[in-house]
PDB file of N, CA and C in Angstrom:
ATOM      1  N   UNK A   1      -3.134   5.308  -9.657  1.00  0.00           N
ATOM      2  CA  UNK A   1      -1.889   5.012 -10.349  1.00  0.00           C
ATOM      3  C   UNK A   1      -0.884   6.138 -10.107  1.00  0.00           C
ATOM      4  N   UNK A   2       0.269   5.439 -10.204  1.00  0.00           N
ATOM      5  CA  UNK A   2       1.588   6.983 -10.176  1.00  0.00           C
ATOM      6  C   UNK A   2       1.084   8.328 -10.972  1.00  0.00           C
ATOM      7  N   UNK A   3       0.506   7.965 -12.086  1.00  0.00           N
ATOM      8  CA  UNK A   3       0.594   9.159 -13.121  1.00  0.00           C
ATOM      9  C   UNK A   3      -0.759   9.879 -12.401  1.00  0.00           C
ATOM     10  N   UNK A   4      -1.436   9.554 -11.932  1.00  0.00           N
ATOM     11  CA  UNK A   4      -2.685  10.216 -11.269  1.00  0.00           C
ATOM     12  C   UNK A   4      -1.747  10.967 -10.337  1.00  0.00           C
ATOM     13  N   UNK A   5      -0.866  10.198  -9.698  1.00  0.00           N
ATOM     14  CA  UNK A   5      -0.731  10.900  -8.434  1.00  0.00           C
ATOM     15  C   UNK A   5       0.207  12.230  -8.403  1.00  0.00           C
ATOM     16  N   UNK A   6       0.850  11.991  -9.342  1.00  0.00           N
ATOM     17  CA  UNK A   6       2.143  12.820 -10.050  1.00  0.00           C
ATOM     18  C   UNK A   6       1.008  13.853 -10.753  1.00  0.00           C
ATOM     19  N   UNK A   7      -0.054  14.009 -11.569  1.00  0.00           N
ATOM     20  CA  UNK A   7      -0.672  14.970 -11.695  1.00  0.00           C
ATOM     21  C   UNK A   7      -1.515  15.748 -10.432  1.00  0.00           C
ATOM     22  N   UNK A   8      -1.991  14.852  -9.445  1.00  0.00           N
ATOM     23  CA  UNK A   8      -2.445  15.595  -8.619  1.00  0.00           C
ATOM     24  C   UNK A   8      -1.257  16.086  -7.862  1.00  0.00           C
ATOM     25  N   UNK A   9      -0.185  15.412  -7.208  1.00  0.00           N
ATOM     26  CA  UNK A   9       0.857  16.684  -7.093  1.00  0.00           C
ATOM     27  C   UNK A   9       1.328  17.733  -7.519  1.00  0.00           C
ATOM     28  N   UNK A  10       1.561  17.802  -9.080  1.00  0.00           N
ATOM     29  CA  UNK A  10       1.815  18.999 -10.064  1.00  0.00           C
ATOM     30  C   UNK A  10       0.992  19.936  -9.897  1.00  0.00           C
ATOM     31  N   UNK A  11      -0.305  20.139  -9.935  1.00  0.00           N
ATOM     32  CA  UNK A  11      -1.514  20.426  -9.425  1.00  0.00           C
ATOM     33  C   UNK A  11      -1.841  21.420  -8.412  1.00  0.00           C
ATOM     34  N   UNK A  12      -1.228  20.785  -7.127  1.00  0.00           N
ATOM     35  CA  UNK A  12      -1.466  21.016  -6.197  1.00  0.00           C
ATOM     36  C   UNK A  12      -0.341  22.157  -6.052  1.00  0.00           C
ATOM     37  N   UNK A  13       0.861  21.443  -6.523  1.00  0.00           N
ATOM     38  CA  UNK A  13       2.187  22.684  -6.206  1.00  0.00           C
ATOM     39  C   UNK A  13       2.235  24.259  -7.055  1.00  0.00           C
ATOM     40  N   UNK A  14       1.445  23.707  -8.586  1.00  0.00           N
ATOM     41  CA  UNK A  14       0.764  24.947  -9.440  1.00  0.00           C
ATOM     42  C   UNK A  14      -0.192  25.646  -7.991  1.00  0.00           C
ATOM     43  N   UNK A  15      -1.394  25.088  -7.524  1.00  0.00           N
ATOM     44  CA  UNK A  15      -1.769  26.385  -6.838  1.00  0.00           C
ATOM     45  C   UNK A  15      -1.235  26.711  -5.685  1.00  0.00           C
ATOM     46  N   UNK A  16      -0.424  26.009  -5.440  1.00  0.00           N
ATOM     47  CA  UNK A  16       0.545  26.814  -3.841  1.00  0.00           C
ATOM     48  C   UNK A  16       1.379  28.047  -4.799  1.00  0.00           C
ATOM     49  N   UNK A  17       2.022  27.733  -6.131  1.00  0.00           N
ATOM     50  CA  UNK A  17       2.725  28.834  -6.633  1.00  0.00           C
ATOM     51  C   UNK A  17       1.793  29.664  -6.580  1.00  0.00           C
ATOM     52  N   UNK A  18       0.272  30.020  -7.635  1.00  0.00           N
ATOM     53  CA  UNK A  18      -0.454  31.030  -7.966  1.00  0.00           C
ATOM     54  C   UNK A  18      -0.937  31.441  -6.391  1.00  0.00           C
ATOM     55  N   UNK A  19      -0.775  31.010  -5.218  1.00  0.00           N
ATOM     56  CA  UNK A  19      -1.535  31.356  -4.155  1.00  0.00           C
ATOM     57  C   UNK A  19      -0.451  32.236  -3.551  1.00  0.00           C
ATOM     58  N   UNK A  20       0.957  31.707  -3.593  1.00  0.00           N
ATOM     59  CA  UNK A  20       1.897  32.659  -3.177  1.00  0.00           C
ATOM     60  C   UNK A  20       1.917  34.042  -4.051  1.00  0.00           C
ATOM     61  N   UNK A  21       2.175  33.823  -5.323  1.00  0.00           N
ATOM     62  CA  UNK A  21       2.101  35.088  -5.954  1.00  0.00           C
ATOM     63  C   UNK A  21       0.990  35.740  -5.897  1.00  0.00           C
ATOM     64  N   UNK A  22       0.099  35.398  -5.868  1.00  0.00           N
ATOM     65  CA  UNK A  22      -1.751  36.126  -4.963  1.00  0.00           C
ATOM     66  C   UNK A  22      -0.828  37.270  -3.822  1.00  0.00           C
ATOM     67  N   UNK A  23       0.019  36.557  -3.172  1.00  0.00           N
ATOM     68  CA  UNK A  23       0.640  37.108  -1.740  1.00  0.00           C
ATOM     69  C   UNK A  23       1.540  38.033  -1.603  1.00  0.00           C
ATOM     70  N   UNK A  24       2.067  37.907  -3.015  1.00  0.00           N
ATOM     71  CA  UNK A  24       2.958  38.878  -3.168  1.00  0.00           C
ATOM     72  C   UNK A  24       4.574  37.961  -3.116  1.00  0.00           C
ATOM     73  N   UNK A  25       4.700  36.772  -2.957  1.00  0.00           N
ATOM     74  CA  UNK A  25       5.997  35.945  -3.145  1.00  0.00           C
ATOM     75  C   UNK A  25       6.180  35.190  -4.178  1.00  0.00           C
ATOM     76  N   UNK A  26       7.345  35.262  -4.933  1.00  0.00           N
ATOM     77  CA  UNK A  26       7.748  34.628  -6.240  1.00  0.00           C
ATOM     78  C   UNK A  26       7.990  32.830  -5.690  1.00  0.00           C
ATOM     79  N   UNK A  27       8.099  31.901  -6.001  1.00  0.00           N
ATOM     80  CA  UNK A  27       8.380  30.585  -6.188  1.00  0.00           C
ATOM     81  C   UNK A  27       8.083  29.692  -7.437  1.00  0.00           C
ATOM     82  N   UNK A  28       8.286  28.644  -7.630  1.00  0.00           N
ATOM     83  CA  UNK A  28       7.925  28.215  -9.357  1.00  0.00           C
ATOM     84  C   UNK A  28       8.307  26.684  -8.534  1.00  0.00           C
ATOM     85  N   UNK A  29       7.539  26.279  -9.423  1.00  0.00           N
ATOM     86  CA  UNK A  29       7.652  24.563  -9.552  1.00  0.00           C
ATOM     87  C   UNK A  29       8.748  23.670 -10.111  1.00  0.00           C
ATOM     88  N   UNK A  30       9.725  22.931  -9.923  1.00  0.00           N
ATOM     89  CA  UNK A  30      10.889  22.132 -10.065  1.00  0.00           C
ATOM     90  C   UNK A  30      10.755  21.010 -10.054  1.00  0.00           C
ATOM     91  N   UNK A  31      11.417  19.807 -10.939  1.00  0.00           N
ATOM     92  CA  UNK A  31      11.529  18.313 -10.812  1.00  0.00           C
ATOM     93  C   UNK A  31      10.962  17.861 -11.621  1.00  0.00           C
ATOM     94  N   UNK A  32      11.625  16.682 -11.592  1.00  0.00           N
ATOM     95  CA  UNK A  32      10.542  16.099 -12.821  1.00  0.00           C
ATOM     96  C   UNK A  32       9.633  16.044 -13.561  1.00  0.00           C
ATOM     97  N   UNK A  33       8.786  16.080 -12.596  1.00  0.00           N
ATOM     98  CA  UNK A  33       7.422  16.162 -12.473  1.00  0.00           C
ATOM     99  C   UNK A  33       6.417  17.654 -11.873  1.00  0.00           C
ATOM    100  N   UNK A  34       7.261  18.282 -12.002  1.00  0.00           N
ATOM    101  CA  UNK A  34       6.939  20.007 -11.565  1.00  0.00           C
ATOM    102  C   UNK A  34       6.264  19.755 -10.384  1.00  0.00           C
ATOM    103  N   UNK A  35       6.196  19.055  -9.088  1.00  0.00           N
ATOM    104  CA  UNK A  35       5.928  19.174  -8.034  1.00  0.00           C
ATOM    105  C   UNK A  35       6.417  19.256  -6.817  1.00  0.00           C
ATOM    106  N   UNK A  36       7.780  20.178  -6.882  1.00  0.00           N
ATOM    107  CA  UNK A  36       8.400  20.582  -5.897  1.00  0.00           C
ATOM    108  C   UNK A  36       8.317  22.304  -5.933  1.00  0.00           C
ATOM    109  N   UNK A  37       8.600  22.571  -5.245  1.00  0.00           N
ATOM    110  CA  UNK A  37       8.690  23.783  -5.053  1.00  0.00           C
ATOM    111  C   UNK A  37       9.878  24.973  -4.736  1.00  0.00           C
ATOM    112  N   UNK A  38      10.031  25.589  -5.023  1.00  0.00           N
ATOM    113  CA  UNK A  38      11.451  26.360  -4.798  1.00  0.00           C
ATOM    114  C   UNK A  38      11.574  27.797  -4.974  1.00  0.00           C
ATOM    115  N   UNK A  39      12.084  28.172  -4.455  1.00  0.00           N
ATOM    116  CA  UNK A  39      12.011  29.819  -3.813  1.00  0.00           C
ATOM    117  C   UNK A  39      12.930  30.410  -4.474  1.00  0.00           C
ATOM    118  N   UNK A  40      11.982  31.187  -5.954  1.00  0.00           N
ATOM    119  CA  UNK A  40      13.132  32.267  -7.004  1.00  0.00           C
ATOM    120  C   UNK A  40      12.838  33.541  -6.973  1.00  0.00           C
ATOM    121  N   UNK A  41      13.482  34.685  -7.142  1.00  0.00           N
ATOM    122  CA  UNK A  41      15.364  33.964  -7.081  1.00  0.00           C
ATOM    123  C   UNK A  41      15.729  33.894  -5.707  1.00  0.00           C
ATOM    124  N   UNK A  42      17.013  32.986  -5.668  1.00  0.00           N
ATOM    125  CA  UNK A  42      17.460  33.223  -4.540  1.00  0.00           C
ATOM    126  C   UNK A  42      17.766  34.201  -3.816  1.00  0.00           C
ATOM    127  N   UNK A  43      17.390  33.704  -2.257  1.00  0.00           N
ATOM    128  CA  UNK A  43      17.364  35.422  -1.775  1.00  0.00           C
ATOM    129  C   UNK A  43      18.448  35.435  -0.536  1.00  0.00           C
ATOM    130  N   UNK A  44      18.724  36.446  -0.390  1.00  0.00           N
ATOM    131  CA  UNK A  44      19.881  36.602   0.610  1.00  0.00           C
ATOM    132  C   UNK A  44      18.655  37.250   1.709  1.00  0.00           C
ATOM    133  N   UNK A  45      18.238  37.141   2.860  1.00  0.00           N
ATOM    134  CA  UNK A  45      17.073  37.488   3.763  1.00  0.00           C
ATOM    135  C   UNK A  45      17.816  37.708   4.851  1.00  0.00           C
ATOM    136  N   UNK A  46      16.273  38.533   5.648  1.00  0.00           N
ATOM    137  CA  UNK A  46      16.455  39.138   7.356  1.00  0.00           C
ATOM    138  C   UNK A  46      15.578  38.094   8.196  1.00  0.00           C
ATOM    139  N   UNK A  47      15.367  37.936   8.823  1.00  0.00           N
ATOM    140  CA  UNK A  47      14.326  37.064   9.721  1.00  0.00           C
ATOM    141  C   UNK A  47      13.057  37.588   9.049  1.00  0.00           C
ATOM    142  N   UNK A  48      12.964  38.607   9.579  1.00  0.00           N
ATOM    143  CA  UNK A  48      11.726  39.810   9.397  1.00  0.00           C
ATOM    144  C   UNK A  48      10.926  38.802   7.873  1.00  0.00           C
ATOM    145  N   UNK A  49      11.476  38.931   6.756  1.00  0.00           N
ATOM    146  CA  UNK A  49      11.729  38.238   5.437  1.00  0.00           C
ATOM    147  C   UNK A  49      11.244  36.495   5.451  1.00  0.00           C
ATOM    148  N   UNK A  50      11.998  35.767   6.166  1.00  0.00           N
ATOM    149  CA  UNK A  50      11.875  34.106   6.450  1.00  0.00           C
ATOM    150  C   UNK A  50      10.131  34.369   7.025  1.00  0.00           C
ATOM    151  N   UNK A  51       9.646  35.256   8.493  1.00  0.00           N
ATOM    152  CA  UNK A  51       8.389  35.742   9.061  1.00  0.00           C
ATOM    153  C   UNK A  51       7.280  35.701   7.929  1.00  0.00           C
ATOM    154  N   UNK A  52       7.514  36.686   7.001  1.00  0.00           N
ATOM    155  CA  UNK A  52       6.604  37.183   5.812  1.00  0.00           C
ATOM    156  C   UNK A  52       6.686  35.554   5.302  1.00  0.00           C
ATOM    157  N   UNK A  53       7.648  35.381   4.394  1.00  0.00           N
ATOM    158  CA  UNK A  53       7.531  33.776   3.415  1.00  0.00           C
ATOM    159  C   UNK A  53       7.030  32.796   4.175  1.00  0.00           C
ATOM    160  N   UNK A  54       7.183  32.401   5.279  1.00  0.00           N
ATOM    161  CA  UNK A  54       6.470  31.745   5.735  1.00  0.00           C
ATOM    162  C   UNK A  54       4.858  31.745   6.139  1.00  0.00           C
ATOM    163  N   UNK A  55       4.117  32.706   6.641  1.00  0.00           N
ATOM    164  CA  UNK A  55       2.860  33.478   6.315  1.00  0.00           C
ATOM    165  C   UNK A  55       2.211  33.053   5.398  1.00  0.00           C
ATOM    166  N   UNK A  56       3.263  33.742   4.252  1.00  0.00           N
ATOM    167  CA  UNK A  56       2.321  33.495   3.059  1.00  0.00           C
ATOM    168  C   UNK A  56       2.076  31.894   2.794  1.00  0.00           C
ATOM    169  N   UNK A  57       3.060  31.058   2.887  1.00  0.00           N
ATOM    170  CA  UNK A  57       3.303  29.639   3.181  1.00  0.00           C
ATOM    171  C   UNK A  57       1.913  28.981   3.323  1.00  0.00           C
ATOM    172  N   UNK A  58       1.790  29.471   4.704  1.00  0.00           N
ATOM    173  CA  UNK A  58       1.091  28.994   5.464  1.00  0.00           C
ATOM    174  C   UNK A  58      -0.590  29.334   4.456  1.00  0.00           C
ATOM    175  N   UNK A  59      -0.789  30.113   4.302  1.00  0.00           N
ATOM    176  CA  UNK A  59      -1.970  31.106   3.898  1.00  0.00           C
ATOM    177  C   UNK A  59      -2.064  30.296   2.640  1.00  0.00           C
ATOM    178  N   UNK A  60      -1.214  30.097   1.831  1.00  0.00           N
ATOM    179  CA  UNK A  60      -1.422  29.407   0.158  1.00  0.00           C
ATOM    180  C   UNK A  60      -1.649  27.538   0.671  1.00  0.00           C
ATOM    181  N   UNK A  61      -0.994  26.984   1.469  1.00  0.00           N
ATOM    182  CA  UNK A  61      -1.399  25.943   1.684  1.00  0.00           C
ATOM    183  C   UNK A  61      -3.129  25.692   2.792  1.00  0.00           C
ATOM    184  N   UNK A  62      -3.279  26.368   3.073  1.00  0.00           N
ATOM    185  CA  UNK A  62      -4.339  26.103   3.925  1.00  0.00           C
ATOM    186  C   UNK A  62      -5.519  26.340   2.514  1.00  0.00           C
ATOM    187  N   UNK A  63      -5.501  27.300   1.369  1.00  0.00           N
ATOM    188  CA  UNK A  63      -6.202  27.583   0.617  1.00  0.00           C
ATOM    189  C   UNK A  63      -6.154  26.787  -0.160  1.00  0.00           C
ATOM    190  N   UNK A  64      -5.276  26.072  -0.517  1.00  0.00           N
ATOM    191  CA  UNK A  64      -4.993  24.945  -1.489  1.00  0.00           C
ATOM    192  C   UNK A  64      -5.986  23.845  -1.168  1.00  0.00           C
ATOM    193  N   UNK A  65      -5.311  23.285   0.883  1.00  0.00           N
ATOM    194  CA  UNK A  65      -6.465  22.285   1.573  1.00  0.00           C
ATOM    195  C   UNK A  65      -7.549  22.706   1.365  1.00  0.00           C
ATOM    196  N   UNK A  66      -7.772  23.496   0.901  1.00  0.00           N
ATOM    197  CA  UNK A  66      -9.223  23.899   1.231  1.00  0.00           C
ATOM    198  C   UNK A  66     -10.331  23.321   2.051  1.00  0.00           C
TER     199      UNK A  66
END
């Protein structure tokens, strides 16, 4: 059902947040249904910066798939 699925999204985007902050990057959950994701606070960045956030990205979602 939606509401299953809307909790397992919420879920899922809760441990991409706690996996980023594991990493050392702030983000928090947004929308309706707290399963979006969004990058606080806004940041004014270098490449070098986009390199790192993405990393960690990568690193919190693969742990999430587990």
């Amino acid at each position: 059902s939606e509401g299953t699925a809307a909790t397992v999204r919420r879920s899922m985007a809760l441990d991409v947040v706690n996996a980023m902050r594991d990493d050392g990057v702030l983000i928090s959950t947004t929308g309706a249904n707290e399963d979006s994701l969004k990058v606080r606070p806004p940041l004014v960045c270098q490449a070098e910066h986009v390199d790192l956030f993405l990393a960690a990205m990568e690193r919190a979602l693969v742990k999430v798939a587990g």
